[in-house]
N, C-alpha and C. Protein backbone atom coordinates (compact mmCIF):
# COMPACT_ATOMS: atom_id res chain seq x y z
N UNK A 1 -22.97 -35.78 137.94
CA UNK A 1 -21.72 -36.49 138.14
C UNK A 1 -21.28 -37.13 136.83
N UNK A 2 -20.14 -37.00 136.79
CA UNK A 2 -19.49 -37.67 135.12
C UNK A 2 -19.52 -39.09 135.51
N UNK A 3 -19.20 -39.71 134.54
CA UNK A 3 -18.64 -41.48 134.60
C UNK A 3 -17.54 -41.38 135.55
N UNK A 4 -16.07 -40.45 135.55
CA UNK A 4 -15.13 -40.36 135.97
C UNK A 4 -15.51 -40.48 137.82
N UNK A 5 -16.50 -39.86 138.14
CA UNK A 5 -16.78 -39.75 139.20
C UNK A 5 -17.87 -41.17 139.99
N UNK A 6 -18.43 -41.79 139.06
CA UNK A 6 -19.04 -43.05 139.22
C UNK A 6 -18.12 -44.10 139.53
N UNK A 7 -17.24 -43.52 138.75
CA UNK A 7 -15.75 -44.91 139.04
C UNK A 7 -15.19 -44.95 139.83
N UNK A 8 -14.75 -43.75 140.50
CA UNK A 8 -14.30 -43.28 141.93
C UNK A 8 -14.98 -43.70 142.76
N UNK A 9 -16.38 -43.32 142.80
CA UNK A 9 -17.17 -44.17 143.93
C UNK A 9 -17.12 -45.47 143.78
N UNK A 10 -17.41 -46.39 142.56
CA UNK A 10 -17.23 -47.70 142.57
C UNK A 10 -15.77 -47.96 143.32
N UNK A 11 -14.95 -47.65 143.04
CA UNK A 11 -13.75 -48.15 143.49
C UNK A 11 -13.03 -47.68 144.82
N UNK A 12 -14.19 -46.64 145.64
CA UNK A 12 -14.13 -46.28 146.97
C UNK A 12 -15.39 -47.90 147.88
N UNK A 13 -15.74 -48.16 147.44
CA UNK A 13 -16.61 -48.98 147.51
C UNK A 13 -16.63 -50.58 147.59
N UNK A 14 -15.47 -50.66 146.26
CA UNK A 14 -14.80 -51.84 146.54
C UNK A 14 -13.38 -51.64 146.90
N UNK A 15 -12.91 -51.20 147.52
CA UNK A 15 -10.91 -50.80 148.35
C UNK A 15 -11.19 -51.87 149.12
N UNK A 16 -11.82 -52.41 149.84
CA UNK A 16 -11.64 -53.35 150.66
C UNK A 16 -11.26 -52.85 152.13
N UNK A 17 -11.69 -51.46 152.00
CA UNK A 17 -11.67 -50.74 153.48
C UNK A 17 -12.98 -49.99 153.74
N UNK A 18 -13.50 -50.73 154.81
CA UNK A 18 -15.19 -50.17 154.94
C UNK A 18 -14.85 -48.75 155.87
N UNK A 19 -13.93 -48.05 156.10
CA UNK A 19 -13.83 -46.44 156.30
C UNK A 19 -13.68 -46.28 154.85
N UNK A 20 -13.19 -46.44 154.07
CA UNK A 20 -13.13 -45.31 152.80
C UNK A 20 -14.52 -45.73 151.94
N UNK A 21 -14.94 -46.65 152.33
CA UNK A 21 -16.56 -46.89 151.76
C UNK A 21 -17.55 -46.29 152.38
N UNK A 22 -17.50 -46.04 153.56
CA UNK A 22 -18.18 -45.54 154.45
C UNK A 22 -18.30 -43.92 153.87
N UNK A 23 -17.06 -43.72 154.11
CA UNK A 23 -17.10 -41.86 153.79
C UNK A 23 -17.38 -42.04 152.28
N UNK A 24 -17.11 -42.60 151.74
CA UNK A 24 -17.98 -42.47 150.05
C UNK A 24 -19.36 -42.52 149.86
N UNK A 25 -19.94 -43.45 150.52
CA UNK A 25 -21.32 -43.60 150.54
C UNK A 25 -21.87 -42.19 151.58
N UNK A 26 -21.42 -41.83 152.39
CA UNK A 26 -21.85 -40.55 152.93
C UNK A 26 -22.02 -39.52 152.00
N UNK A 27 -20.73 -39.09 151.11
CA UNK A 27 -20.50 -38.27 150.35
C UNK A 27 -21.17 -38.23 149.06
N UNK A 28 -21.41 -39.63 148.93
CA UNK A 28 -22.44 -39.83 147.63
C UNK A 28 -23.84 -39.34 148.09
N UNK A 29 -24.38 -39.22 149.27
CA UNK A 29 -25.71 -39.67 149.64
C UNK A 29 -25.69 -38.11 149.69
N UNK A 30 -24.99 -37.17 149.95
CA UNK A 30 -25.43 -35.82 150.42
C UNK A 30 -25.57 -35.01 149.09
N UNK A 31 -25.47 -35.67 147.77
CA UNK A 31 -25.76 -35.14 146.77
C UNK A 31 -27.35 -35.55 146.39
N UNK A 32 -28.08 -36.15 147.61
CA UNK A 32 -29.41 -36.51 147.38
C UNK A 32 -29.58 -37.37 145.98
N UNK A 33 -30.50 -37.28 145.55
CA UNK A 33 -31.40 -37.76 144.64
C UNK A 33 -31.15 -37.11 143.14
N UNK A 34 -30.39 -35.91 143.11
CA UNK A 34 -30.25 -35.27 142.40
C UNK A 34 -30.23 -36.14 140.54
N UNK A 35 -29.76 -37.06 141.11
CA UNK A 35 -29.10 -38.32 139.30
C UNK A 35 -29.55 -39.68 139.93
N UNK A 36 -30.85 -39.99 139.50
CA UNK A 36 -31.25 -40.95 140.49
C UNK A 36 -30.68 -41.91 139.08
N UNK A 37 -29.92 -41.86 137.70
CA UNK A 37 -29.29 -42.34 137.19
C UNK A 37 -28.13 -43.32 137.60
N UNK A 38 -27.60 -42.46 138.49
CA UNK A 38 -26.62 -43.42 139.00
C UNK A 38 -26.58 -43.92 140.17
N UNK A 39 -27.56 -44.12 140.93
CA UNK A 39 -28.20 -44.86 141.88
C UNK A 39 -28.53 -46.06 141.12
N UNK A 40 -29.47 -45.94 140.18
CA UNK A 40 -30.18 -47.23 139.32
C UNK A 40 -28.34 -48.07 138.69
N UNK A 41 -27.71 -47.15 138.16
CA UNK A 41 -26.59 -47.88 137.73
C UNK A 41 -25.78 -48.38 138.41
N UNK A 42 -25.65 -48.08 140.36
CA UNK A 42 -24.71 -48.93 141.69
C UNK A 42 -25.55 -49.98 141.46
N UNK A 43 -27.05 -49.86 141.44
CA UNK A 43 -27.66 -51.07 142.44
C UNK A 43 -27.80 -52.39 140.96
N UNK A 44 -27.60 -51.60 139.88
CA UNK A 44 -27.76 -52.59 138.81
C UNK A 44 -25.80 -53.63 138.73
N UNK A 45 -24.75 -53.09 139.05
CA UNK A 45 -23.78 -53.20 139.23
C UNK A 45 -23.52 -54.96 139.32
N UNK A 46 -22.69 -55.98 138.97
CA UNK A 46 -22.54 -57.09 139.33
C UNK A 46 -21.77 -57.41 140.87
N UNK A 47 -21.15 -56.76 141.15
CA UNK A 47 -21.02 -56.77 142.64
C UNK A 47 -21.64 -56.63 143.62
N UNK A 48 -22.04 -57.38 144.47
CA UNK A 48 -22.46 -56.99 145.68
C UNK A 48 -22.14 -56.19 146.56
N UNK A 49 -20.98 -56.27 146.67
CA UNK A 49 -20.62 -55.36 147.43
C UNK A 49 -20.78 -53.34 146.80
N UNK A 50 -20.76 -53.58 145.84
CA UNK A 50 -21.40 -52.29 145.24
C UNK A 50 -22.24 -51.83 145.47
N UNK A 51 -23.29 -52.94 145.25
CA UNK A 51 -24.99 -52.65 145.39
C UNK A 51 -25.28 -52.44 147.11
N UNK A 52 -24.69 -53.25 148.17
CA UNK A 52 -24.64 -52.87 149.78
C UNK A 52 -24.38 -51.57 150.02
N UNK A 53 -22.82 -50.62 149.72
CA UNK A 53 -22.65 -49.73 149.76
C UNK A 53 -23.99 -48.59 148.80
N UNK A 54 -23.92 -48.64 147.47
CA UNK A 54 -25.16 -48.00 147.52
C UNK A 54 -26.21 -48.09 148.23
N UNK A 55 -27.09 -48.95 148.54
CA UNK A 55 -28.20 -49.35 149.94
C UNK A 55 -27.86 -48.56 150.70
N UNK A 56 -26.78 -48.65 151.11
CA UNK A 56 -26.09 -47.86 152.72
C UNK A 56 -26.04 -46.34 152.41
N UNK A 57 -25.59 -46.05 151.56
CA UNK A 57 -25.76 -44.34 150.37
C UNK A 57 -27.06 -44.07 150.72
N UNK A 58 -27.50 -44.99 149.82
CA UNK A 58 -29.37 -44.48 149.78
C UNK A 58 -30.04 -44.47 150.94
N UNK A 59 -29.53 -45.27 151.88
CA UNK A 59 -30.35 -45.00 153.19
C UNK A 59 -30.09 -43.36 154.19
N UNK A 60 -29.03 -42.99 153.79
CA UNK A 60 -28.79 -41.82 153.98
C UNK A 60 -29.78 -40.45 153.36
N UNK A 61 -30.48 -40.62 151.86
CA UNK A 61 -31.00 -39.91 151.28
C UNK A 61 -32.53 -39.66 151.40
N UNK A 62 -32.97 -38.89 152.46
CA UNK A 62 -33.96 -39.18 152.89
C UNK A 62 -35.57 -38.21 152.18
N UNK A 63 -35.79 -39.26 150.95
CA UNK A 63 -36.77 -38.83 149.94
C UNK A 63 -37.47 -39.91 149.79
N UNK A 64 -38.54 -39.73 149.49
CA UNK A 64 -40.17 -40.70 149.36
C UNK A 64 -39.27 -41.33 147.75
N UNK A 65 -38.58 -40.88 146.87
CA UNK A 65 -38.23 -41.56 145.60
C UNK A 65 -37.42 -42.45 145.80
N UNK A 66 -36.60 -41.65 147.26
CA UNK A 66 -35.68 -43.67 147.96
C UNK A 66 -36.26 -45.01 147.77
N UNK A 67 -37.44 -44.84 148.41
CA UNK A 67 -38.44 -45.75 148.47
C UNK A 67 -38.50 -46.50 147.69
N UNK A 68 -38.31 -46.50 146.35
CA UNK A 68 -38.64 -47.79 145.46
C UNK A 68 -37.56 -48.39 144.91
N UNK A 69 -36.25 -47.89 144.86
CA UNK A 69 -34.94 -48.49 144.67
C UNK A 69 -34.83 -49.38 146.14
N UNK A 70 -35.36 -49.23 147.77
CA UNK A 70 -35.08 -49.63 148.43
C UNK A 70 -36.10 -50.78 148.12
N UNK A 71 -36.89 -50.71 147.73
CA UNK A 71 -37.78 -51.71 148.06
C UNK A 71 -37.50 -52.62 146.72
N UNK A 72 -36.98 -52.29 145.53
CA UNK A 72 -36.81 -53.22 144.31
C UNK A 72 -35.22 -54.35 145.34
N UNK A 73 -34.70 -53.54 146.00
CA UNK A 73 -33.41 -54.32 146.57
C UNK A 73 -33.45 -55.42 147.47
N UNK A 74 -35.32 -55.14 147.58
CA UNK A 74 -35.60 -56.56 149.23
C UNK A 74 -35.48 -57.64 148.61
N UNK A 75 -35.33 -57.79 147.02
CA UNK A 75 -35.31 -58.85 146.51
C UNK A 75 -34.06 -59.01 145.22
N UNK A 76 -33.05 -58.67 145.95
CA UNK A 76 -31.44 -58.67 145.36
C UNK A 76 -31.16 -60.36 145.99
N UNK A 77 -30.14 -60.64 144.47
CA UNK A 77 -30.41 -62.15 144.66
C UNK A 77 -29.06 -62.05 145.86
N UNK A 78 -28.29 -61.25 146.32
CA UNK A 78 -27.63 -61.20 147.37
C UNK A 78 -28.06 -60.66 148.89
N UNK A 79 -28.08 -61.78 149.84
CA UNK A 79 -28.40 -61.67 151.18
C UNK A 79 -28.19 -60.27 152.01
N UNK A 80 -26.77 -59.82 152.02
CA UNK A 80 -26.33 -58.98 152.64
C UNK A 80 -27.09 -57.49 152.00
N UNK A 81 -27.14 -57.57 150.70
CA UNK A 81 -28.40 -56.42 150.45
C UNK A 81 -29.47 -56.73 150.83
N UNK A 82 -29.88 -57.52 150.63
CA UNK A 82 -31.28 -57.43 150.78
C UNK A 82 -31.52 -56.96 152.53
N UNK A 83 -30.94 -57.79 153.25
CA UNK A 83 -30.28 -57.10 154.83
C UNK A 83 -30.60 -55.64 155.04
N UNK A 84 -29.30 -55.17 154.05
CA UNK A 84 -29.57 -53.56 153.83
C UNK A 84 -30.34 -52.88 153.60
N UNK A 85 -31.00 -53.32 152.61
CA UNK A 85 -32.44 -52.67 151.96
C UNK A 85 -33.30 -52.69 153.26
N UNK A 86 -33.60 -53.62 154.21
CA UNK A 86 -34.78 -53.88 155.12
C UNK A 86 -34.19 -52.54 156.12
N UNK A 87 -33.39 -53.00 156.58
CA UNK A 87 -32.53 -52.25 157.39
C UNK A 87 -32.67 -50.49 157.33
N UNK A 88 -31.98 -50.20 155.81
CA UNK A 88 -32.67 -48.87 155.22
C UNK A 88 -34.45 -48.44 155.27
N UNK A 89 -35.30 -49.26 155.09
CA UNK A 89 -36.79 -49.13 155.25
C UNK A 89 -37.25 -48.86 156.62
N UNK A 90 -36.30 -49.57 157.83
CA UNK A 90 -36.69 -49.41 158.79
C UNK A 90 -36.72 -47.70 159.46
N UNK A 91 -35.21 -47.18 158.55
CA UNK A 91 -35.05 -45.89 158.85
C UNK A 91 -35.68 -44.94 158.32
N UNK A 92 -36.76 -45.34 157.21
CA UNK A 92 -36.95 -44.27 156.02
C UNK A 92 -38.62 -45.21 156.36
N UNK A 93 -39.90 -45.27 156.83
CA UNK A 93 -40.68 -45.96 156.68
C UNK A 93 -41.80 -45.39 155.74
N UNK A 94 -42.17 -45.90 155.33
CA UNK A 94 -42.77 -46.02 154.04
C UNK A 94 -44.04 -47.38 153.79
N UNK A 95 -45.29 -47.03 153.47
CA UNK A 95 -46.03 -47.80 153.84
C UNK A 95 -46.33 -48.66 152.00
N UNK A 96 -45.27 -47.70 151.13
CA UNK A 96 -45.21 -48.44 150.18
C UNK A 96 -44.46 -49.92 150.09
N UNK A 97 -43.65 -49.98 151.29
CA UNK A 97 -42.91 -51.14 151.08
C UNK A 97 -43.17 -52.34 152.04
N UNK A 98 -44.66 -52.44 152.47
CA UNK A 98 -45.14 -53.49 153.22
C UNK A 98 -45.22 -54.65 152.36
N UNK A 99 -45.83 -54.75 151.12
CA UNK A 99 -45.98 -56.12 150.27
C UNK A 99 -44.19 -57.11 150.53
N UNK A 100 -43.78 -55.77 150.34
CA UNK A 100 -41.87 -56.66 150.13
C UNK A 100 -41.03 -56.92 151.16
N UNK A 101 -41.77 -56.23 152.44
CA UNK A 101 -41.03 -56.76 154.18
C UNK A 101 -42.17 -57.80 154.74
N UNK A 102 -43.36 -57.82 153.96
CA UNK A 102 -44.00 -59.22 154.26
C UNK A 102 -43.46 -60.08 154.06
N UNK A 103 -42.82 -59.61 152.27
CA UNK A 103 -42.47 -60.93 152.03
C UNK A 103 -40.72 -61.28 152.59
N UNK A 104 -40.46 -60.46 153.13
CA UNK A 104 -38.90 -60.54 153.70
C UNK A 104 -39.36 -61.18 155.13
N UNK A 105 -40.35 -60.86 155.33
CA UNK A 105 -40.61 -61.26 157.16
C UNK A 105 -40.87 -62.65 156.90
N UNK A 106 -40.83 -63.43 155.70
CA UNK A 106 -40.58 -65.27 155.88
C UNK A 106 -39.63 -65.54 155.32
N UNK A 107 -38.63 -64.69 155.03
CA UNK A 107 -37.23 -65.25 154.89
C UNK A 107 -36.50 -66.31 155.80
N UNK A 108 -35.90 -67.13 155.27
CA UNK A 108 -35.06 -68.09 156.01
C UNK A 108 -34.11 -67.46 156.76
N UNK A 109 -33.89 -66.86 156.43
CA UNK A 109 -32.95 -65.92 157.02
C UNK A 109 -33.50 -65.21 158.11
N UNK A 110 -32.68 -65.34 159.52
CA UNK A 110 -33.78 -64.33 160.87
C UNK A 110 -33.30 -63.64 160.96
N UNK A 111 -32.15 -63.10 160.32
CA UNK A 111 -31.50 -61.76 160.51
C UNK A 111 -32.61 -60.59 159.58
N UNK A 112 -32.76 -61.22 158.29
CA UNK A 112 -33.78 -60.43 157.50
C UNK A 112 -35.06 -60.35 157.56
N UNK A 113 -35.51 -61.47 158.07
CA UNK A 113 -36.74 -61.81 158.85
C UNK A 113 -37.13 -60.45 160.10
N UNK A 114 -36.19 -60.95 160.83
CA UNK A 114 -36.59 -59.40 161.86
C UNK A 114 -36.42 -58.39 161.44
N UNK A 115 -35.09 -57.81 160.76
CA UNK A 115 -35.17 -56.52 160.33
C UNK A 115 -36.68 -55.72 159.14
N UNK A 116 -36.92 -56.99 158.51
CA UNK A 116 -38.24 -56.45 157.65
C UNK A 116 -39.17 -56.51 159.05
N UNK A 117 -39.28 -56.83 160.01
CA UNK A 117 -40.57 -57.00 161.14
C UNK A 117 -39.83 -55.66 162.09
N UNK A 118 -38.78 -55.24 162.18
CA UNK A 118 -38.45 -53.74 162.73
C UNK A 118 -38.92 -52.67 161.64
N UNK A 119 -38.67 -52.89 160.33
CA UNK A 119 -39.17 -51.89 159.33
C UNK A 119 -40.93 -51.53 159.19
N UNK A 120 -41.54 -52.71 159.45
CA UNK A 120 -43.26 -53.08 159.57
C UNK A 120 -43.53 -52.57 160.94
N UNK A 121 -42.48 -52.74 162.09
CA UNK A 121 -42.81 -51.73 163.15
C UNK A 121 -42.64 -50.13 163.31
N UNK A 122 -42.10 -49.76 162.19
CA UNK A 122 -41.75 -48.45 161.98
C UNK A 122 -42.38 -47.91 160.99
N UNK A 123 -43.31 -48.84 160.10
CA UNK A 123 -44.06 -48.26 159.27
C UNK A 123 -45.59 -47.78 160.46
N UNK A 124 -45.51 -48.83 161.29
CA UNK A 124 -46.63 -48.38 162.64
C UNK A 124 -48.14 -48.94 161.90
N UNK A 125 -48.77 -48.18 162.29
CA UNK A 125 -50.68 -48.65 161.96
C UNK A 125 -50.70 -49.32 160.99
N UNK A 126 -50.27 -48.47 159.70
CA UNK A 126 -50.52 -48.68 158.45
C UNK A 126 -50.24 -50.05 158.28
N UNK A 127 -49.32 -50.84 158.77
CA UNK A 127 -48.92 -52.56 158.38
C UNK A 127 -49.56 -53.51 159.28
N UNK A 128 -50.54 -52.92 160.04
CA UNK A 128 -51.39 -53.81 161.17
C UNK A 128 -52.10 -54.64 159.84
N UNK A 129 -52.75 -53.76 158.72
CA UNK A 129 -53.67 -55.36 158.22
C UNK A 129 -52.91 -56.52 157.42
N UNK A 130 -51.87 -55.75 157.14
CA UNK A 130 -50.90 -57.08 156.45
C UNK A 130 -50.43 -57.90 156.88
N UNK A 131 -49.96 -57.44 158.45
CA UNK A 131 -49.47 -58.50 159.36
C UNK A 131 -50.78 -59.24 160.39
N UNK A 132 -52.10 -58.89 160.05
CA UNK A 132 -52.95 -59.59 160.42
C UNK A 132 -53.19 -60.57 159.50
N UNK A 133 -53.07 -60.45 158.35
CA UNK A 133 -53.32 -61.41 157.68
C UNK A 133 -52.39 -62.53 157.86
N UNK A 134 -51.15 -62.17 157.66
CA UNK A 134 -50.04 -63.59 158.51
C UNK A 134 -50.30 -64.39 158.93
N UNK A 135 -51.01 -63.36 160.45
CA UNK A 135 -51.77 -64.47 161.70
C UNK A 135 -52.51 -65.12 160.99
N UNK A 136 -53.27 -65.03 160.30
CA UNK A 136 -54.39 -65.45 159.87
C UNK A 136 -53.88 -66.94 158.79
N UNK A 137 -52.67 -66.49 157.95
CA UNK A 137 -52.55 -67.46 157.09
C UNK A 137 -51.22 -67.77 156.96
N UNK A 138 -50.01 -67.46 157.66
CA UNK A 138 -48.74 -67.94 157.79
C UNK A 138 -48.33 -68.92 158.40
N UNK A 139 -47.01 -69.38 158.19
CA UNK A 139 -46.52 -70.53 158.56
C UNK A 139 -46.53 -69.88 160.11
N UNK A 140 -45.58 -70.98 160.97
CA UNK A 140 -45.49 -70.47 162.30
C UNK A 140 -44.73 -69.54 162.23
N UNK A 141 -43.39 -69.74 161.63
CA UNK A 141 -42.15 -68.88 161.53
C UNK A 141 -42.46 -67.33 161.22
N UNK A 142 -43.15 -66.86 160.04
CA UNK A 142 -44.11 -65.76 159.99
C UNK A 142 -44.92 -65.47 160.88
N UNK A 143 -45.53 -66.01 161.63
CA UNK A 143 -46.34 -65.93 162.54
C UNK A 143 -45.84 -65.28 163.85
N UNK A 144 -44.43 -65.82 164.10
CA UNK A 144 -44.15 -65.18 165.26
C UNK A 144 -43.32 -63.69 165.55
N UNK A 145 -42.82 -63.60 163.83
CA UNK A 145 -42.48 -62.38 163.88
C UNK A 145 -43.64 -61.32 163.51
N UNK A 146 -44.20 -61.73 162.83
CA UNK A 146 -45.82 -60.96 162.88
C UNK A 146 -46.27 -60.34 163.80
N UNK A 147 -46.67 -61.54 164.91
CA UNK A 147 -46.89 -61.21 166.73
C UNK A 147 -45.93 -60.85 167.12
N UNK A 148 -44.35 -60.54 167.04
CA UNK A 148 -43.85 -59.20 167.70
C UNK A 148 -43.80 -58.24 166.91
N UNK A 149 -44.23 -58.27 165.37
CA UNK A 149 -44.39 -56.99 165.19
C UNK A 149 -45.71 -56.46 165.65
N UNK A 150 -46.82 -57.02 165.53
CA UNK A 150 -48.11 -56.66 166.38
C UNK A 150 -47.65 -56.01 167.64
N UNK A 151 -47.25 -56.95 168.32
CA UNK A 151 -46.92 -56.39 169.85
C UNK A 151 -46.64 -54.97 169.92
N UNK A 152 -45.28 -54.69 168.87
CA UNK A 152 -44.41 -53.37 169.17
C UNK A 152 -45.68 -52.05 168.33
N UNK A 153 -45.79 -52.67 167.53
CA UNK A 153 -46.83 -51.70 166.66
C UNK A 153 -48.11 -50.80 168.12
N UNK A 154 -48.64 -52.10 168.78
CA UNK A 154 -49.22 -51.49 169.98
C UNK A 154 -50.82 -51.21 169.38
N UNK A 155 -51.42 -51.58 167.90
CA UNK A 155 -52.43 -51.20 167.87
C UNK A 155 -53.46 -52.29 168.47
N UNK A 156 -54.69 -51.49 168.40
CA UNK A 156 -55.54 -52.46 169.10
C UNK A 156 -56.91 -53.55 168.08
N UNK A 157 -56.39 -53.30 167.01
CA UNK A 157 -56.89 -54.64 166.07
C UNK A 157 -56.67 -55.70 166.33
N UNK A 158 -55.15 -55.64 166.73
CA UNK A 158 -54.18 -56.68 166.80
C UNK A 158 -54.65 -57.67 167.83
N UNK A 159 -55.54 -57.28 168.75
CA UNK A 159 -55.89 -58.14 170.16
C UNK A 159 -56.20 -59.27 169.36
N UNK A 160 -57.23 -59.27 168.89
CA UNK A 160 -57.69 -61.06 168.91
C UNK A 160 -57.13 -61.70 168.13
N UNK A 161 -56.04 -61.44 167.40
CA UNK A 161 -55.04 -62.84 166.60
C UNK A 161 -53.88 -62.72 168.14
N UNK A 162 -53.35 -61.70 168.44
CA UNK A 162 -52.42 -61.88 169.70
C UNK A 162 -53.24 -62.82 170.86
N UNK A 163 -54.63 -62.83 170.91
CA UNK A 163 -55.41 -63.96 172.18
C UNK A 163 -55.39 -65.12 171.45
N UNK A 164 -55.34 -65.23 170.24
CA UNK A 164 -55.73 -66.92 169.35
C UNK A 164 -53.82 -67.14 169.67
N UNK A 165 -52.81 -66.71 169.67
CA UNK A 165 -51.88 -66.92 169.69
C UNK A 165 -51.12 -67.14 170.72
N UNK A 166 -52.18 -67.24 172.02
CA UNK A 166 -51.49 -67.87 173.18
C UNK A 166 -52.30 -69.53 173.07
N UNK A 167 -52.39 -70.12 172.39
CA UNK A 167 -53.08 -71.15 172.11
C UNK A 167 -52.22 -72.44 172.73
N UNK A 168 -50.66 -72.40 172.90
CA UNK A 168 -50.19 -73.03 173.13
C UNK A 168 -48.95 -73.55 172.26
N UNK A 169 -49.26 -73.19 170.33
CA UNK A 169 -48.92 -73.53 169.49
C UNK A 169 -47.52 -73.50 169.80
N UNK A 170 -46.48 -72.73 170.10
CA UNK A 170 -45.21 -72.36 170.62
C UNK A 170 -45.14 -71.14 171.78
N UNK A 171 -44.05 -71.38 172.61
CA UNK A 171 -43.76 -70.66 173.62
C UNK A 171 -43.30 -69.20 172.82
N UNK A 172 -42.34 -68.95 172.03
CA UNK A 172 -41.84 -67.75 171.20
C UNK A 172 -43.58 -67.32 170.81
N UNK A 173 -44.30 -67.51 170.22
CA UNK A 173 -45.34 -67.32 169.71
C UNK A 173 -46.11 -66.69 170.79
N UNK A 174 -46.04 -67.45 172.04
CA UNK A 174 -47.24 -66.42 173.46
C UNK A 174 -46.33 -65.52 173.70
N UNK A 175 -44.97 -65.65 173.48
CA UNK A 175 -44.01 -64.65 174.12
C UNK A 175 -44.41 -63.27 173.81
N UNK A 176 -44.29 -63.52 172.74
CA UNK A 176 -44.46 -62.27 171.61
C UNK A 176 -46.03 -61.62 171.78
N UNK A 177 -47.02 -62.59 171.77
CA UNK A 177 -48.91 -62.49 172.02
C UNK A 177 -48.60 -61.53 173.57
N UNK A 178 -47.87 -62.03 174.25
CA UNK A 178 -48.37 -61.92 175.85
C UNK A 178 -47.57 -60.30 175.93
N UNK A 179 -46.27 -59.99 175.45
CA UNK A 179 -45.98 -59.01 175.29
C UNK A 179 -46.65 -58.08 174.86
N UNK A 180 -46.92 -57.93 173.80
CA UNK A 180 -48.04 -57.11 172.61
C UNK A 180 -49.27 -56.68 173.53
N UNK A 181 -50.01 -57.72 174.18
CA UNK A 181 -51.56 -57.67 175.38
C UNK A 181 -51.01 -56.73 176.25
N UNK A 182 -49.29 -57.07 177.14
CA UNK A 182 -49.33 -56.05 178.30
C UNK A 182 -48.97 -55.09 177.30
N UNK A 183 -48.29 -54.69 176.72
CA UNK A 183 -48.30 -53.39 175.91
C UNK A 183 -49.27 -52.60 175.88
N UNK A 184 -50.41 -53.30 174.97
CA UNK A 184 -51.79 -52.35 174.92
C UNK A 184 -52.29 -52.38 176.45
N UNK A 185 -51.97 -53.03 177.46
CA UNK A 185 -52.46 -52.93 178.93
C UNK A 185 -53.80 -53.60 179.23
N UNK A 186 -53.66 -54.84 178.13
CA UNK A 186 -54.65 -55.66 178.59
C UNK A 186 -54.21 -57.03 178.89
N UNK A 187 -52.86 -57.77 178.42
CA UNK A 187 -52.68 -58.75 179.36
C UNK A 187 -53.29 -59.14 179.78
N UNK A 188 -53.52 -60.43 180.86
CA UNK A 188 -54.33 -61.50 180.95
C UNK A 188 -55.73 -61.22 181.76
N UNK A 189 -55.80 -59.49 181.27
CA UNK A 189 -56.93 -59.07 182.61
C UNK A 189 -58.42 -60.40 181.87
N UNK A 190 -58.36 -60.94 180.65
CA UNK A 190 -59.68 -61.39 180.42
C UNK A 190 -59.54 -62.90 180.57
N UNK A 191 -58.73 -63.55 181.26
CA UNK A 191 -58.53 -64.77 181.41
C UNK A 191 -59.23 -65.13 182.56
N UNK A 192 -59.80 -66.10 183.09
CA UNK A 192 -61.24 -66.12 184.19
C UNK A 192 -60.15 -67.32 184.88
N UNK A 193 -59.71 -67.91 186.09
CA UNK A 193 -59.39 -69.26 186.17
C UNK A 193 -60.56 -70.45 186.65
């Protein structure tokens, strides 16, 4: 692609009409990976709104080399990418990008918060020990998206931080524990009264 054609997309991107951004970022994305040049040059871009629409591009491009432009973006000093980026991981999972939806899964933010804990559920097994460790050493707030990502994940490591986590500490917190137990189909069968 020339410059001439970089500019076009930039400026399909910023029109201020999310249909003609939309079909640009489609149209960009079906040229794959081919100039991962000008991928690095959207997401380096001073606009945000540039760098979203690329995210949204790249989530379309479905290559293991996605992977690390998505994952350098979990930590774009703008919200709404970083959103994107999680969002994109969830669709493209990749067990390279657990260190950076850990660290998105204690975002202040619960919109980004869950979406990195839907992406850690779609990475599946592979993010059970990272998100055990959480349990193990996170705030609550981490903690409880942890235990629903445990839950949805469904593996069975996960039991005994999901039993320490009906402790009482918060109701969201057993919600999530007590879900995860009937999931694997053990629920309160070990509770004695």
């Amino acid at each position: 692609m020339s410059s001439i054609e970089i500019s076009t997309i930039i400026s399909e991107f910023t029109s201020g009409s999310d249909i003609r951004a939309e079909k640009a970022a489609l149209e960009f994305s079906s040229a794959g990976l081919q100039n991962l040049t000008i991928f690095n040059h959207l997401l380096a871009d001073q606009r945000a709104d540039v760098r979203w629409w690329a995210i949204r591009s790249l989530a379309e491009v479905r290559s293991p080399k996605a992977t690390p432009l998505l994952i350098k973006s979990l930590s774009d000093p703008d919200l709404s990418v970083r959103q994107c980026s999680a969002l994109a991981l969830q669709h493209q999972p990749n067990p390279l990008a657990i260190p950076g939806l850990i660290q998105a899964l204690n975002s202040t933010d619960q919109l980004l918060a869950r979406l990195a804990g839907d992406a850690l559920i779609a990475i599946g097994s592979e993010a059970v020990p990272a998100l055990l460790e959480v349990m193990q050493v996170g705030n609550l707030k981490i903690r409880i998206e942890a235990a629903r990502a445990l839950g949805k994940v469904g593996d069975t490591r996960a039991v005994p931080e999901l039993f320490k986590a009906l402790d009482g500490e918060s109701a969201v917190l057993e919600h999530w524990a007590e879900e995860g137990l009937e999931k694997m189909g053990i629920g309160m069968v070990f509770y004695q009264p």
